[in-house]
Protein backbone atom coordinates (compact mmCIF):
# COMPACT_ATOMS: atom_id res chain seq x y z
CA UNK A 1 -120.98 -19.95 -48.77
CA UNK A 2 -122.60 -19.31 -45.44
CA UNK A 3 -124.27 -15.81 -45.00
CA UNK A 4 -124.99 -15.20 -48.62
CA UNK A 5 -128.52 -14.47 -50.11
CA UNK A 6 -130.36 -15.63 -52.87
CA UNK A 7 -132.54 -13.69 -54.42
CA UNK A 8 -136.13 -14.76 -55.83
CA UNK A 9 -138.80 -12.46 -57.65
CA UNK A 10 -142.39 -13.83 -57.74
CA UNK A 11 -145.30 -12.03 -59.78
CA UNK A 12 -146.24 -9.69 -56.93
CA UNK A 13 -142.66 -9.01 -54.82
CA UNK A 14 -139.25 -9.99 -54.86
CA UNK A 15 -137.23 -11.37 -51.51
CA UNK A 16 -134.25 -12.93 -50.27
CA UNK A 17 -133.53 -16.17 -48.85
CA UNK A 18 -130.51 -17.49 -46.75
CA UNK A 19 -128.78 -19.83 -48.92
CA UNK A 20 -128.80 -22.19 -46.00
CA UNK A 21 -132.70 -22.40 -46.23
CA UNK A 22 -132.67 -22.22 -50.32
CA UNK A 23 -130.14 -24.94 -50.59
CA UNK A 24 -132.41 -26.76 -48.37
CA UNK A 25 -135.27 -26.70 -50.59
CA UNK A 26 -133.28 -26.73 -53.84
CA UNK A 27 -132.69 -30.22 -52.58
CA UNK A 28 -135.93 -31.38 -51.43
CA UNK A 29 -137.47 -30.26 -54.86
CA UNK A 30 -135.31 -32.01 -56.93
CA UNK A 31 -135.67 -35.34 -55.04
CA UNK A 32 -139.26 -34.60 -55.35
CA UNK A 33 -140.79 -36.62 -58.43
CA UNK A 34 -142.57 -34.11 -60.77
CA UNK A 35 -146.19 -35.47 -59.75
CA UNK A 36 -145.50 -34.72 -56.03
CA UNK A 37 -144.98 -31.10 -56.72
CA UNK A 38 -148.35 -30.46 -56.86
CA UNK A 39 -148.10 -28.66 -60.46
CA UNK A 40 -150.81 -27.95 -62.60
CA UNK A 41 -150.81 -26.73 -66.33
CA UNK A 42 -154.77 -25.68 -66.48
CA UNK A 43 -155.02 -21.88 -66.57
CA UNK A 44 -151.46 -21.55 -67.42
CA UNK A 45 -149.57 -20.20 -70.24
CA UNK A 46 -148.98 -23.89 -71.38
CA UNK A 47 -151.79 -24.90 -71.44
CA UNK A 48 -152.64 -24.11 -75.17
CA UNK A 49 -149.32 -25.42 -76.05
CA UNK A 50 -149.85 -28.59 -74.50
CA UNK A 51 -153.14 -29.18 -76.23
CA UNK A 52 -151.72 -28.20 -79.44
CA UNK A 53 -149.42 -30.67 -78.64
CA UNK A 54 -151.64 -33.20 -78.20
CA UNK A 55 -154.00 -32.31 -81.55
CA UNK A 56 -150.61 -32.52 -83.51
CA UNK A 57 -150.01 -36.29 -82.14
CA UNK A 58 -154.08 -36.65 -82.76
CA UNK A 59 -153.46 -35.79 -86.38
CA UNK A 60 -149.86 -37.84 -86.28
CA UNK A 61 -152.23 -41.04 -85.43
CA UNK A 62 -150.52 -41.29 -82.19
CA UNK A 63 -153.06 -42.41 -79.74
CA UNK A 64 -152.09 -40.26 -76.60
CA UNK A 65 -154.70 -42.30 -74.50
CA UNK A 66 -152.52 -45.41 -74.23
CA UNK A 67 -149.14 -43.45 -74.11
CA UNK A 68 -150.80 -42.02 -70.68
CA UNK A 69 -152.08 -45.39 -69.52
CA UNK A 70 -148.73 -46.73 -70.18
CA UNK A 71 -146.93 -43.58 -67.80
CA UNK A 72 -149.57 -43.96 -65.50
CA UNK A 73 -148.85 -48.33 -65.21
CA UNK A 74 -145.47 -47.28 -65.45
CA UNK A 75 -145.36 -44.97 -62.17
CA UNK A 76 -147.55 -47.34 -60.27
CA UNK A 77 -145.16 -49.51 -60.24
CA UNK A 78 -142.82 -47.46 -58.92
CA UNK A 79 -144.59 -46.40 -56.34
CA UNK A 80 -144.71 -50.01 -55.04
């Protein structure tokens, strides 16, 4: 629907967007791979869930070391 507006709130102001440009980006993000995104957990609200998360596989025996090593082979190769 050309013309219409999407609005988006953020912590400090809310704004619209064109749809044109917001479709736009909708589909650059998702073709984006999650690591590209430039996300980070530290200082964020999950960040204690995520290391309870990994205590709870600590305490499971699950050794969370190699599961990353594993990922991190994983999307190396992908990248090739």
């Amino acid at each position: 629907m050309l013309g219409a507006v999407c609005q988006m709130e953020t912590r400090t102001t809310s704004f619209e967007v064109p749809s044109t440009l917001w479709s736009e980006e909708r589909e650059r993000l998702l073709a984006a791979r999650v690591d590209q995104l430039g996300l980070k957990i530290e200082g964020t609200r999950l960040e204690p869930l995520v290391d309870q998360l990994y205590a709870e596989l600590e305490h499971a025996g699950i050794d969370v070391k190699l599961i990353e090593r594993i990922v991190e082979t994983a999307m190396a190769r992908d990248l090739r």
